[in-house]
C-alpha atoms as a PDB file:
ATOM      1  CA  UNK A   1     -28.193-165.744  57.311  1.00  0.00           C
ATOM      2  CA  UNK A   2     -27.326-162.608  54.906  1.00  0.00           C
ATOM      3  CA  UNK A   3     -26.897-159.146  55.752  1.00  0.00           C
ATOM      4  CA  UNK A   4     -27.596-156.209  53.350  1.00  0.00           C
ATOM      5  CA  UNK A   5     -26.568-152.725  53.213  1.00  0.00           C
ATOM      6  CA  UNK A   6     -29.346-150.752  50.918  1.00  0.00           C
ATOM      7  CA  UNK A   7     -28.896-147.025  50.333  1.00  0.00           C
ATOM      8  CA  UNK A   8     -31.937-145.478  49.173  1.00  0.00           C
ATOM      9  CA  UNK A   9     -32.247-142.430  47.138  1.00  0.00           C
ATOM     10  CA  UNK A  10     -35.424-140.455  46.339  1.00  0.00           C
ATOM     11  CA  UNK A  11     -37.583-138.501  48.756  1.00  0.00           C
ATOM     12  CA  UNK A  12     -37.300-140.133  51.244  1.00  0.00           C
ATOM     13  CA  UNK A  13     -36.058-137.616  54.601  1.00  0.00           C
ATOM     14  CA  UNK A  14     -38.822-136.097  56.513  1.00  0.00           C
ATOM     15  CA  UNK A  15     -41.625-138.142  55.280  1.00  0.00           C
ATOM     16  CA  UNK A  16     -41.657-141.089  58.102  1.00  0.00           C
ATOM     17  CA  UNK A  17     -39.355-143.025  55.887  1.00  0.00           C
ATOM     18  CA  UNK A  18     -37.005-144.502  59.024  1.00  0.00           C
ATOM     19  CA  UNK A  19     -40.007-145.525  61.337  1.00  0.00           C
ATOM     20  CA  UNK A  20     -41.763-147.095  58.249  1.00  0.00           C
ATOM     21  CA  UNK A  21     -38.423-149.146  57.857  1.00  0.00           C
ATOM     22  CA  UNK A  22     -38.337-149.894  61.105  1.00  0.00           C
ATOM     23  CA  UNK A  23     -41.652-151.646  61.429  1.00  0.00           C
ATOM     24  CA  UNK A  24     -41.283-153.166  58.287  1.00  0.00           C
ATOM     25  CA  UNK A  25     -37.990-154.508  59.460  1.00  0.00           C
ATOM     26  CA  UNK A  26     -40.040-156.096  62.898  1.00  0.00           C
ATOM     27  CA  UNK A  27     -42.483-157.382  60.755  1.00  0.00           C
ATOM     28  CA  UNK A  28     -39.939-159.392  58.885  1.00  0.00           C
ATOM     29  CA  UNK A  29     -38.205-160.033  62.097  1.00  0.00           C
ATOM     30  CA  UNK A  30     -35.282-158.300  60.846  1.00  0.00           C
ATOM     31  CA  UNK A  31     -31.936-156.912  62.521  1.00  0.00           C
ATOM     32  CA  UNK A  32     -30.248-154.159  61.777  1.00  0.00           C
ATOM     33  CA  UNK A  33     -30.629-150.137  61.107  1.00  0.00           C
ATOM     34  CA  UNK A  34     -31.912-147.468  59.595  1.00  0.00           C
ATOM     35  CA  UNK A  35     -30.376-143.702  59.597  1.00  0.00           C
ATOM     36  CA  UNK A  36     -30.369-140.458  57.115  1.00  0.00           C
ATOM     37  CA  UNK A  37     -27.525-139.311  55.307  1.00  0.00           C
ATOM     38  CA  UNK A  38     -26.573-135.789  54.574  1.00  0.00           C
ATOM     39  CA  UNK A  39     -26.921-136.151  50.916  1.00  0.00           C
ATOM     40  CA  UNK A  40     -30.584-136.716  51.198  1.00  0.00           C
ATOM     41  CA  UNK A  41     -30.268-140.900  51.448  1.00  0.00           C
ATOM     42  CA  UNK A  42     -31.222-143.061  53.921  1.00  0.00           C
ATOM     43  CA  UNK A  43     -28.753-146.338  54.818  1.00  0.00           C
ATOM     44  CA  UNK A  44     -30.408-149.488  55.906  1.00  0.00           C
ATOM     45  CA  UNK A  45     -28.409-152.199  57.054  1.00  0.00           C
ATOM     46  CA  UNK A  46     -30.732-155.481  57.774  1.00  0.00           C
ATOM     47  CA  UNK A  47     -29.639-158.937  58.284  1.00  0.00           C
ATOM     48  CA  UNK A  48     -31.864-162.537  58.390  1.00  0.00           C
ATOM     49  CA  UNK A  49     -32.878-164.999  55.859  1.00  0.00           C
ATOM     50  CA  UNK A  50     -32.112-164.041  52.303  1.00  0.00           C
ATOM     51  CA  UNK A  51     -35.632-165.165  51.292  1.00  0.00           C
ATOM     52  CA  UNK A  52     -37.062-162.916  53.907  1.00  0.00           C
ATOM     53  CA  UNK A  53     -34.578-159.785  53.090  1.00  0.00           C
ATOM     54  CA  UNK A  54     -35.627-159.674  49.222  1.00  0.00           C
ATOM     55  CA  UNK A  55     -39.361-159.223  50.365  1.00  0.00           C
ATOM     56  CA  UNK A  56     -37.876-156.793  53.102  1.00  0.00           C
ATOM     57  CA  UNK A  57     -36.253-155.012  49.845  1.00  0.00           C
ATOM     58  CA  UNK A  58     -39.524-154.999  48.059  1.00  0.00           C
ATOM     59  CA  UNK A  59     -41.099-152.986  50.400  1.00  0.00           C
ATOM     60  CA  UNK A  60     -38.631-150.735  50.649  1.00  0.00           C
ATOM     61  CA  UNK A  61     -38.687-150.212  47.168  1.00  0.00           C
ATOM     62  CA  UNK A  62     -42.706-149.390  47.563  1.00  0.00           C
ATOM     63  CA  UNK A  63     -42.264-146.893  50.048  1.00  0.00           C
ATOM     64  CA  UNK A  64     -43.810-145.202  53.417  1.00  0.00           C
ATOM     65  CA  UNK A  65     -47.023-143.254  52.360  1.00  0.00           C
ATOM     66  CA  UNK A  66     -45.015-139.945  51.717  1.00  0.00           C
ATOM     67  CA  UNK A  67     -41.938-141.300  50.772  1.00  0.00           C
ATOM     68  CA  UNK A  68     -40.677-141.808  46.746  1.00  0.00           C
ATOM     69  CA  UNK A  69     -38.145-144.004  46.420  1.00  0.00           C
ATOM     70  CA  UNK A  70     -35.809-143.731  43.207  1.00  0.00           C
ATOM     71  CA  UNK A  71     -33.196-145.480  43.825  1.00  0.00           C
ATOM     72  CA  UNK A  72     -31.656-148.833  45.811  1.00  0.00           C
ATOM     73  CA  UNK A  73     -28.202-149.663  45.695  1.00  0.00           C
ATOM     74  CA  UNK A  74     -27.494-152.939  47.714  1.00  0.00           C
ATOM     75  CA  UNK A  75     -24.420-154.322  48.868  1.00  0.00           C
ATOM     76  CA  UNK A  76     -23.590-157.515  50.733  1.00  0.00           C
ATOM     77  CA  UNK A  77     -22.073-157.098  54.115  1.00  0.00           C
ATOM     78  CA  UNK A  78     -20.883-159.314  57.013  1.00  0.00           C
ATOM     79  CA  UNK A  79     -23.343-160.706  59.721  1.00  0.00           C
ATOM     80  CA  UNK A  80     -23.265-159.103  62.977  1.00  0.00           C
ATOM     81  CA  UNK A  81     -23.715-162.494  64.994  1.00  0.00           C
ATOM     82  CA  UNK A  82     -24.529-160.659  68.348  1.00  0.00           C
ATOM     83  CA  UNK A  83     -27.365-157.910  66.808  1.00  0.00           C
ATOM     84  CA  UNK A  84     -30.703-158.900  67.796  1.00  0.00           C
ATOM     85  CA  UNK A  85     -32.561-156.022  67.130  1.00  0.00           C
ATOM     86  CA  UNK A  86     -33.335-153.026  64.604  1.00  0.00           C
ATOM     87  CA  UNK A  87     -33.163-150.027  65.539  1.00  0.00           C
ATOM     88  CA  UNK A  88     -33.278-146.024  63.970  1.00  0.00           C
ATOM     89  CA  UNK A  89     -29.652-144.487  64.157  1.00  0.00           C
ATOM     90  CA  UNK A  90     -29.474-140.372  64.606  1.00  0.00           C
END
């Protein structure tokens, strides 16, 4: 089990970005979050099997319909043990 903290730059507030994550992030049977940043960013923070998080990623990295993403930066972070679902953060 690995947990990753992605912060994605590009244009990617207002376009459906978070809700696209989020099903994306059922799909893959993910836990976790998603929420905007005031810079413009959106933080993700999913956790499951590391095989299952890099195609996670890669989809990410494609994009909601609207959305352009520029930029990932990822970061390893600790597993939340008790998390069971994801969910969109205001």
């Amino acid at each position: 089990m690995k947990r990753y903290q992605l912060i994605v730059k590009g244009k990617v507030q207002g376009v459906g970005f978070r809700a696209f994550t989020q099903q994306k992030a059922a799909q893959f049977e993910l836990s976790g979050y998603v929420m905007n940043h005031m810079d413009g960013s959106v933080e993700i923070e999913a956790q499951g099997e590391e095989s299952t998080l890099k195609r996670f990623i890669s989809k990410i990295q494609e994009g909601s319909p609207y959305s352009s993403v520029e930029e990932i930066n990822t970061q390893a972070k600790e597993v939340q043990d008790n998390e069971r679902s994801f969910s969109i953060r205001y």
